[in-house]
PDB file of N, CA and C in Angstrom:
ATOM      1  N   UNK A   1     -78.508  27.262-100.951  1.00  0.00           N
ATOM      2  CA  UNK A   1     -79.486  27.668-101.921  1.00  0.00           C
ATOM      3  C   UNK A   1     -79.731  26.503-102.876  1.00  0.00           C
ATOM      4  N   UNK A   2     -81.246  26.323-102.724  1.00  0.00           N
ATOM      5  CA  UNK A   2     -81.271  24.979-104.082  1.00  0.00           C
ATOM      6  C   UNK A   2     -82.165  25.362-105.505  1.00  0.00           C
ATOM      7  N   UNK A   3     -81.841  24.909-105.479  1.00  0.00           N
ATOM      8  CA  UNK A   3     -82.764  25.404-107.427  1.00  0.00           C
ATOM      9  C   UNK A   3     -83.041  24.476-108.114  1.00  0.00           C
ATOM     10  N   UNK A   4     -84.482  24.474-108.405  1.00  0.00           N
ATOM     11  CA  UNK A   4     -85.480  23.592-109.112  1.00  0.00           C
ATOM     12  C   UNK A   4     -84.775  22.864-109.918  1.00  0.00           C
ATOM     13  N   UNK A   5     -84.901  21.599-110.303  1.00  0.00           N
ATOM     14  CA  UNK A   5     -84.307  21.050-111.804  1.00  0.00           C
ATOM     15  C   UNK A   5     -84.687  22.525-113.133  1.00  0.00           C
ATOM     16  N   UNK A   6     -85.927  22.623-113.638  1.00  0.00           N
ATOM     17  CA  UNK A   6     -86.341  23.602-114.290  1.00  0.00           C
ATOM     18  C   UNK A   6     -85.368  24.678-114.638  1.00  0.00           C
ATOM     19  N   UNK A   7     -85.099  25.350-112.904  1.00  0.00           N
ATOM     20  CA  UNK A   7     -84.231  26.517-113.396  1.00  0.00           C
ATOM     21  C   UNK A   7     -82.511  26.336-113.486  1.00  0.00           C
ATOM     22  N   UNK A   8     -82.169  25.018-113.231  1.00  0.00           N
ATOM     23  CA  UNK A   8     -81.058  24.863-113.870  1.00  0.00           C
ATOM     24  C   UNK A   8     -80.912  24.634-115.150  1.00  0.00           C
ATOM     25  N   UNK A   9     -81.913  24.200-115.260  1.00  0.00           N
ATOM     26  CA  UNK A   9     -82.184  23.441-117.319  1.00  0.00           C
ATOM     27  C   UNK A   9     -81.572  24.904-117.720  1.00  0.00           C
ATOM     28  N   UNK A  10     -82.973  26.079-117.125  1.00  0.00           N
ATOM     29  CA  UNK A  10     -82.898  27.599-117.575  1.00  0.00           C
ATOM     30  C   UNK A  10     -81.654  27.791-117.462  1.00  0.00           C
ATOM     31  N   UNK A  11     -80.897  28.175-116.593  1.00  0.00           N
ATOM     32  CA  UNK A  11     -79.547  28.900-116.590  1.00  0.00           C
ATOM     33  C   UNK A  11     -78.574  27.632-117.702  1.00  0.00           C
ATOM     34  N   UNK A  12     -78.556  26.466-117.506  1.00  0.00           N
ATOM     35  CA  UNK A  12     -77.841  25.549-118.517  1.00  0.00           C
ATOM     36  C   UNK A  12     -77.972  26.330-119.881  1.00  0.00           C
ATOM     37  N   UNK A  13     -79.336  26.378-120.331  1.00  0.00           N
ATOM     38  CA  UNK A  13     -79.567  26.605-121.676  1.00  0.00           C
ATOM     39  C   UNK A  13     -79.144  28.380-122.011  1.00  0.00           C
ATOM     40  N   UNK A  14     -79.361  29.240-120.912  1.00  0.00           N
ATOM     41  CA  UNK A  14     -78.593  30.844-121.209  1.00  0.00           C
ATOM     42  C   UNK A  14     -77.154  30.812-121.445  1.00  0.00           C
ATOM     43  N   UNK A  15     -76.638  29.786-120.486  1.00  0.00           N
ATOM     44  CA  UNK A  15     -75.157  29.481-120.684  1.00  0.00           C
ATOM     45  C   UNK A  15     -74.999  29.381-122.256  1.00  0.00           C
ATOM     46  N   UNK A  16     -75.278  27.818-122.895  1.00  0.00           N
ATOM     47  CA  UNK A  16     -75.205  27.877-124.104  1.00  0.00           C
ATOM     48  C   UNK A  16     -75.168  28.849-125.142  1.00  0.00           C
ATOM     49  N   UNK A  17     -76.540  29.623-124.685  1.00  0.00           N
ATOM     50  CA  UNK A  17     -77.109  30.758-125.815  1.00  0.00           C
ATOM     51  C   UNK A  17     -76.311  31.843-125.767  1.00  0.00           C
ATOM     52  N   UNK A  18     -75.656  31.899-124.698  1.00  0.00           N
ATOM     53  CA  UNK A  18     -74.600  33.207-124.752  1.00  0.00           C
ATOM     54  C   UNK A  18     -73.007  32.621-125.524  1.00  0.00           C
ATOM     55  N   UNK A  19     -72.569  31.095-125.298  1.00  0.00           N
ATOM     56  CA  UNK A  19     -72.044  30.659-125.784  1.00  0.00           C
ATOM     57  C   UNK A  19     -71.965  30.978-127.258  1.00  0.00           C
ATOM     58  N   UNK A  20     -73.141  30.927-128.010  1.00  0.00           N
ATOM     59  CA  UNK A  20     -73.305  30.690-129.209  1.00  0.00           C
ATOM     60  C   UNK A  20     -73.442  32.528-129.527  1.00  0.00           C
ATOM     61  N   UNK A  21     -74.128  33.086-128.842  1.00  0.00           N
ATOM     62  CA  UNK A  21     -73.794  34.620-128.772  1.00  0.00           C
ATOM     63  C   UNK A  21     -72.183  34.988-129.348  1.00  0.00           C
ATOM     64  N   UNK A  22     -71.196  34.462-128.681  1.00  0.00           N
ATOM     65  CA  UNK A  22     -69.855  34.758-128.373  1.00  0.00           C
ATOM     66  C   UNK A  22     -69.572  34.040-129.579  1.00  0.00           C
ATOM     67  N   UNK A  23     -69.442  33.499-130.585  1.00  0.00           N
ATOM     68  CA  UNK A  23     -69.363  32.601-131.385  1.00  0.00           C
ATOM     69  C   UNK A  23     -69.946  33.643-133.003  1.00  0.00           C
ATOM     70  N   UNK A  24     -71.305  34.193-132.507  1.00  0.00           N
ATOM     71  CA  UNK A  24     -71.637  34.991-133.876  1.00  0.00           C
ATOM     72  C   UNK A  24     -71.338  35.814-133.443  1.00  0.00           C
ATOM     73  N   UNK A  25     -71.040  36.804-132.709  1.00  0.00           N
ATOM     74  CA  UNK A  25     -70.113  37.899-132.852  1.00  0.00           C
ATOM     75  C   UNK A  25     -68.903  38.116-132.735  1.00  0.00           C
ATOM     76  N   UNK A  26     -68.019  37.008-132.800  1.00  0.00           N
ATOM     77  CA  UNK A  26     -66.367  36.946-133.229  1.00  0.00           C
ATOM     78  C   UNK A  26     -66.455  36.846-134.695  1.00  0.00           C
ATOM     79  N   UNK A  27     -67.792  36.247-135.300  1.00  0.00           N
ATOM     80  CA  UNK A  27     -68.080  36.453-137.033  1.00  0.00           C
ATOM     81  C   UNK A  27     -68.154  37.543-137.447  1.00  0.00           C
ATOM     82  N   UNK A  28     -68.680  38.096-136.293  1.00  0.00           N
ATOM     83  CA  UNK A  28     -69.113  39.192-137.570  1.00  0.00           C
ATOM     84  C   UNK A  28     -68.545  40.920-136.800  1.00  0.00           C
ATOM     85  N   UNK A  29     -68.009  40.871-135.871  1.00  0.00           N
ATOM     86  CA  UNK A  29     -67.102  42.197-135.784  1.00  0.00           C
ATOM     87  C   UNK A  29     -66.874  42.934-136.633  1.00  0.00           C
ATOM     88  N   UNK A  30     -66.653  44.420-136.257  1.00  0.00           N
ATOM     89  CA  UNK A  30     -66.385  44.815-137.495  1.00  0.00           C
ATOM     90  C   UNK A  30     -64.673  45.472-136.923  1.00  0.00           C
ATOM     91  N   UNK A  31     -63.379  44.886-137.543  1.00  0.00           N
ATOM     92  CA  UNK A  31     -62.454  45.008-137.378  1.00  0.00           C
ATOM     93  C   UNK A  31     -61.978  46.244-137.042  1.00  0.00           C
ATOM     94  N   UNK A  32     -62.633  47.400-137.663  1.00  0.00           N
ATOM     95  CA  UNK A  32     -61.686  48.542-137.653  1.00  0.00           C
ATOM     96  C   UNK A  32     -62.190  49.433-136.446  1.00  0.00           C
ATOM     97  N   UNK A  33     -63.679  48.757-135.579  1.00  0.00           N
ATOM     98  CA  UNK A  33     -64.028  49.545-134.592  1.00  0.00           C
ATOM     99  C   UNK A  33     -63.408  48.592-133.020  1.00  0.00           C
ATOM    100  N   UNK A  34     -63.309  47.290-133.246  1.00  0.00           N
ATOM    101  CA  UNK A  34     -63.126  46.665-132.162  1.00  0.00           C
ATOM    102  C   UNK A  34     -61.690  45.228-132.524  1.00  0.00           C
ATOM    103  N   UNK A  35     -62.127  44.936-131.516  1.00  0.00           N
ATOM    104  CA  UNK A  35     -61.425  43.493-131.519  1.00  0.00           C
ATOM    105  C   UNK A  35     -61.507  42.586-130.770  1.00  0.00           C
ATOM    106  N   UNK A  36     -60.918  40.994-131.001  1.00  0.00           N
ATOM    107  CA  UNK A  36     -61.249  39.863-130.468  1.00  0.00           C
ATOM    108  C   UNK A  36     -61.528  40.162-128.728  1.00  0.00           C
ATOM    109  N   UNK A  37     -60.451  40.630-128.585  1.00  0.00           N
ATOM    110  CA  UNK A  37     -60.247  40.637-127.083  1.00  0.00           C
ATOM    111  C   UNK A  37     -62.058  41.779-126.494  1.00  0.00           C
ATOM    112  N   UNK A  38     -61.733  42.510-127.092  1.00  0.00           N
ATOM    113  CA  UNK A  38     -63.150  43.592-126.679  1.00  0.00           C
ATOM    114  C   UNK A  38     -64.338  42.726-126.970  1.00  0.00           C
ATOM    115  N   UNK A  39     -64.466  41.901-127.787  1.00  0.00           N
ATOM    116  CA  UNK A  39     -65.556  41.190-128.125  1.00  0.00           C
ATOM    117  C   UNK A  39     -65.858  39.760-126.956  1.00  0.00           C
ATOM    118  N   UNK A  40     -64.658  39.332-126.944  1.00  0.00           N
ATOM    119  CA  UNK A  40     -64.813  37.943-125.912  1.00  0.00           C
ATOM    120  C   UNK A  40     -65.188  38.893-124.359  1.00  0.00           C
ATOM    121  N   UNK A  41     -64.118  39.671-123.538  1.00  0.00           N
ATOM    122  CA  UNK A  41     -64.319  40.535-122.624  1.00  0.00           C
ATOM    123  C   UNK A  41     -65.854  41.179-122.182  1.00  0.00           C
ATOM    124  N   UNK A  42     -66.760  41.587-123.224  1.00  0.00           N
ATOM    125  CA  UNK A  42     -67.788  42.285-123.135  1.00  0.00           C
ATOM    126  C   UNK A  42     -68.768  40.673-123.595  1.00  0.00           C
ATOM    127  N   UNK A  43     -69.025  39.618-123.741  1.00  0.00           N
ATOM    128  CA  UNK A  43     -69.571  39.037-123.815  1.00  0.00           C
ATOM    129  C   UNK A  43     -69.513  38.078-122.519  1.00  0.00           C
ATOM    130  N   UNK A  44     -68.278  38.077-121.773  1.00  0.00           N
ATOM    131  CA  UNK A  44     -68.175  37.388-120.502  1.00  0.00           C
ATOM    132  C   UNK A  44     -68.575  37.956-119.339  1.00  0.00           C
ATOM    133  N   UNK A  45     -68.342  39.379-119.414  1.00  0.00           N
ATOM    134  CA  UNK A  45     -68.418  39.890-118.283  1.00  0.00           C
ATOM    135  C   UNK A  45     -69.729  40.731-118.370  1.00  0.00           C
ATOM    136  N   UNK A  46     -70.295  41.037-119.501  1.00  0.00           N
ATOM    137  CA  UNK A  46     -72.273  41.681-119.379  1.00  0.00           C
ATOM    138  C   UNK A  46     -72.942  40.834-119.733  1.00  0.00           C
ATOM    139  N   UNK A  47     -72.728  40.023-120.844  1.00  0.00           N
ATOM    140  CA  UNK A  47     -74.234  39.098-121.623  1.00  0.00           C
ATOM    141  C   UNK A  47     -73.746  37.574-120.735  1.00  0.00           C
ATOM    142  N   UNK A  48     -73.125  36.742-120.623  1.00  0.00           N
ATOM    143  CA  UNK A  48     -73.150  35.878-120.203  1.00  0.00           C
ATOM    144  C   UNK A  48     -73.648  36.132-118.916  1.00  0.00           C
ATOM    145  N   UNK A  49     -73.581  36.450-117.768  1.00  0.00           N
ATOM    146  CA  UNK A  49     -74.320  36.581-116.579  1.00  0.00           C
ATOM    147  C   UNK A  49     -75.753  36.907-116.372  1.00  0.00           C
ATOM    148  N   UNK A  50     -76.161  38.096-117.348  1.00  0.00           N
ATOM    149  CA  UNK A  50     -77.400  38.442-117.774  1.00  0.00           C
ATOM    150  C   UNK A  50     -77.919  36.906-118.568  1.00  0.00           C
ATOM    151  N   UNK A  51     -77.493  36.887-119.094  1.00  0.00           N
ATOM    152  CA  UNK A  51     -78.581  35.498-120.102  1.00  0.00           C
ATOM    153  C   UNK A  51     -78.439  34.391-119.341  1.00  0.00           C
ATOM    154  N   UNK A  52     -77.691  33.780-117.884  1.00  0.00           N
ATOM    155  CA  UNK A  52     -77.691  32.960-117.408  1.00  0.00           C
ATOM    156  C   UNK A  52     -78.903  33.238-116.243  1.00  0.00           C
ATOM    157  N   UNK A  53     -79.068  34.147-115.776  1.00  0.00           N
ATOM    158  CA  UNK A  53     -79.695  34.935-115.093  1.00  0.00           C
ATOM    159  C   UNK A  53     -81.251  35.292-115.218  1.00  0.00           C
ATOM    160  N   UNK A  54     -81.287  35.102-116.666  1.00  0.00           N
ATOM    161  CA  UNK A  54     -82.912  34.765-117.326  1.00  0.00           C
ATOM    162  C   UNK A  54     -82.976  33.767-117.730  1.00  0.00           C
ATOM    163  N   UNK A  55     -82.038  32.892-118.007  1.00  0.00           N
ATOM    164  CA  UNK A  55     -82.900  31.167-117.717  1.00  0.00           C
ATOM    165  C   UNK A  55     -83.135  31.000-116.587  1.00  0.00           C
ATOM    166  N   UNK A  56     -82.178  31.121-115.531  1.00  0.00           N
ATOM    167  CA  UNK A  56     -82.554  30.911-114.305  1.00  0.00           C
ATOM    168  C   UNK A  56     -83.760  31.301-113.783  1.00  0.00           C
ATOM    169  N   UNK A  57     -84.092  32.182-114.060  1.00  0.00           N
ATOM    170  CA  UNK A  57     -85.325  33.157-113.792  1.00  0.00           C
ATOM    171  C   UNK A  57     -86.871  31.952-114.453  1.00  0.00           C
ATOM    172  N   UNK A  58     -86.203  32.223-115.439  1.00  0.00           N
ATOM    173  CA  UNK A  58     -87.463  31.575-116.824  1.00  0.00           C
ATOM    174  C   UNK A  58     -87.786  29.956-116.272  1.00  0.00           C
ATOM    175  N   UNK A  59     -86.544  29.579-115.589  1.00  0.00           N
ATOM    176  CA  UNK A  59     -86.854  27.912-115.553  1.00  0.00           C
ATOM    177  C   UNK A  59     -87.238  28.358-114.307  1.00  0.00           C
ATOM    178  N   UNK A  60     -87.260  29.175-112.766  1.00  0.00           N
ATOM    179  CA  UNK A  60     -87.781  29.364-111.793  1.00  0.00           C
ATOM    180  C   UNK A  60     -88.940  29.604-111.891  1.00  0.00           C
ATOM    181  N   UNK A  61     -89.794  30.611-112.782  1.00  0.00           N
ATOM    182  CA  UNK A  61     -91.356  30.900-113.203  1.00  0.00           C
ATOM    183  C   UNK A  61     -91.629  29.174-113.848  1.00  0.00           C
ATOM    184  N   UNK A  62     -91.257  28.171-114.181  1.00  0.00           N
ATOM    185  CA  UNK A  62     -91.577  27.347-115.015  1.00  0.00           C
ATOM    186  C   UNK A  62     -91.669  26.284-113.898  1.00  0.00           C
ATOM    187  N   UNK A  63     -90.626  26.643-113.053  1.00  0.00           N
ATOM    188  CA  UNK A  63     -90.740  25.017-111.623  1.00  0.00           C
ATOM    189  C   UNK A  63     -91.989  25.753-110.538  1.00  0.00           C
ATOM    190  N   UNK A  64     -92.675  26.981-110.789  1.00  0.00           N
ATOM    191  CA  UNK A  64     -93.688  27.352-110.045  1.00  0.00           C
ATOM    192  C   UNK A  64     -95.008  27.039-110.654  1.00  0.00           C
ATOM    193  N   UNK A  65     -95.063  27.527-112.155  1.00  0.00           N
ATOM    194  CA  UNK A  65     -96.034  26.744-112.845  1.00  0.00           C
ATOM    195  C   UNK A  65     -96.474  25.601-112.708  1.00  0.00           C
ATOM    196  N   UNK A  66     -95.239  24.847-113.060  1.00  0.00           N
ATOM    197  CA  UNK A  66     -95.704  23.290-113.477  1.00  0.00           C
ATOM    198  C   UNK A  66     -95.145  22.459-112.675  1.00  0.00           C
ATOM    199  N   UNK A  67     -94.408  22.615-111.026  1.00  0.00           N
ATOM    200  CA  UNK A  67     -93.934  22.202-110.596  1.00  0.00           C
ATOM    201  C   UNK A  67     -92.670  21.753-110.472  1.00  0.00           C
ATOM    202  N   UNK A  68     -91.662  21.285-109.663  1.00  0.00           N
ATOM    203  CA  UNK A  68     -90.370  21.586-109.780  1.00  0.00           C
ATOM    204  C   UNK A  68     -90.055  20.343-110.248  1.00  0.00           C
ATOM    205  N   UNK A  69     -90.310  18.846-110.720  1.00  0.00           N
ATOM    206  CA  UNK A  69     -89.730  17.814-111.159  1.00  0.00           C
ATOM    207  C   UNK A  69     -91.006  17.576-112.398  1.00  0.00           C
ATOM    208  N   UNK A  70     -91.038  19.121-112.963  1.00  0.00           N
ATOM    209  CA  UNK A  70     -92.152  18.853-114.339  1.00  0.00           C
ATOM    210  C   UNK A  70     -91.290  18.864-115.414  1.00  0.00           C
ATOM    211  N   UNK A  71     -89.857  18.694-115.877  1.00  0.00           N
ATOM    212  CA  UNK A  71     -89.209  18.511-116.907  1.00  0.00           C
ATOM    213  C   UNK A  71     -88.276  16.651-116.616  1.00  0.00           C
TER     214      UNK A  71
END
């Protein structure tokens, strides 16, 4: 399976954004309903795959647009 430059940029940059996801919500938890572990756990295993999954997507609609060596 190969994938456009584009939609790796995409999935690169969901990576990050979920990164940084995981990052503001270890801030701002609210202690007495959850915890670290429930917070890292549920950000690895639902939002990180999902948000890698729509860059991928987003940079795939983007290497069809504008071609696949348009970034």
């Amino acid at each position: 399976m190969r994938f456009s430059k584009p939609a790796l940029m995409g999935a690169g940059l969901g990576f990050l954004m979920s990164i940084a996801f995981l990052i503001f919500s270890l801030l701002q938890f609210d202690k007495e309903v959850s915890d670290v572990k429930g917070q890292i756990l549920l950000t690895v295993v639902f939002v990180m795959p999902f948000m890698v999954l729509i860059g991928l997507g987003i940079g795939g609609l983007w290497s069809k647009l504008y071609g696949p060596d348009s970034l």
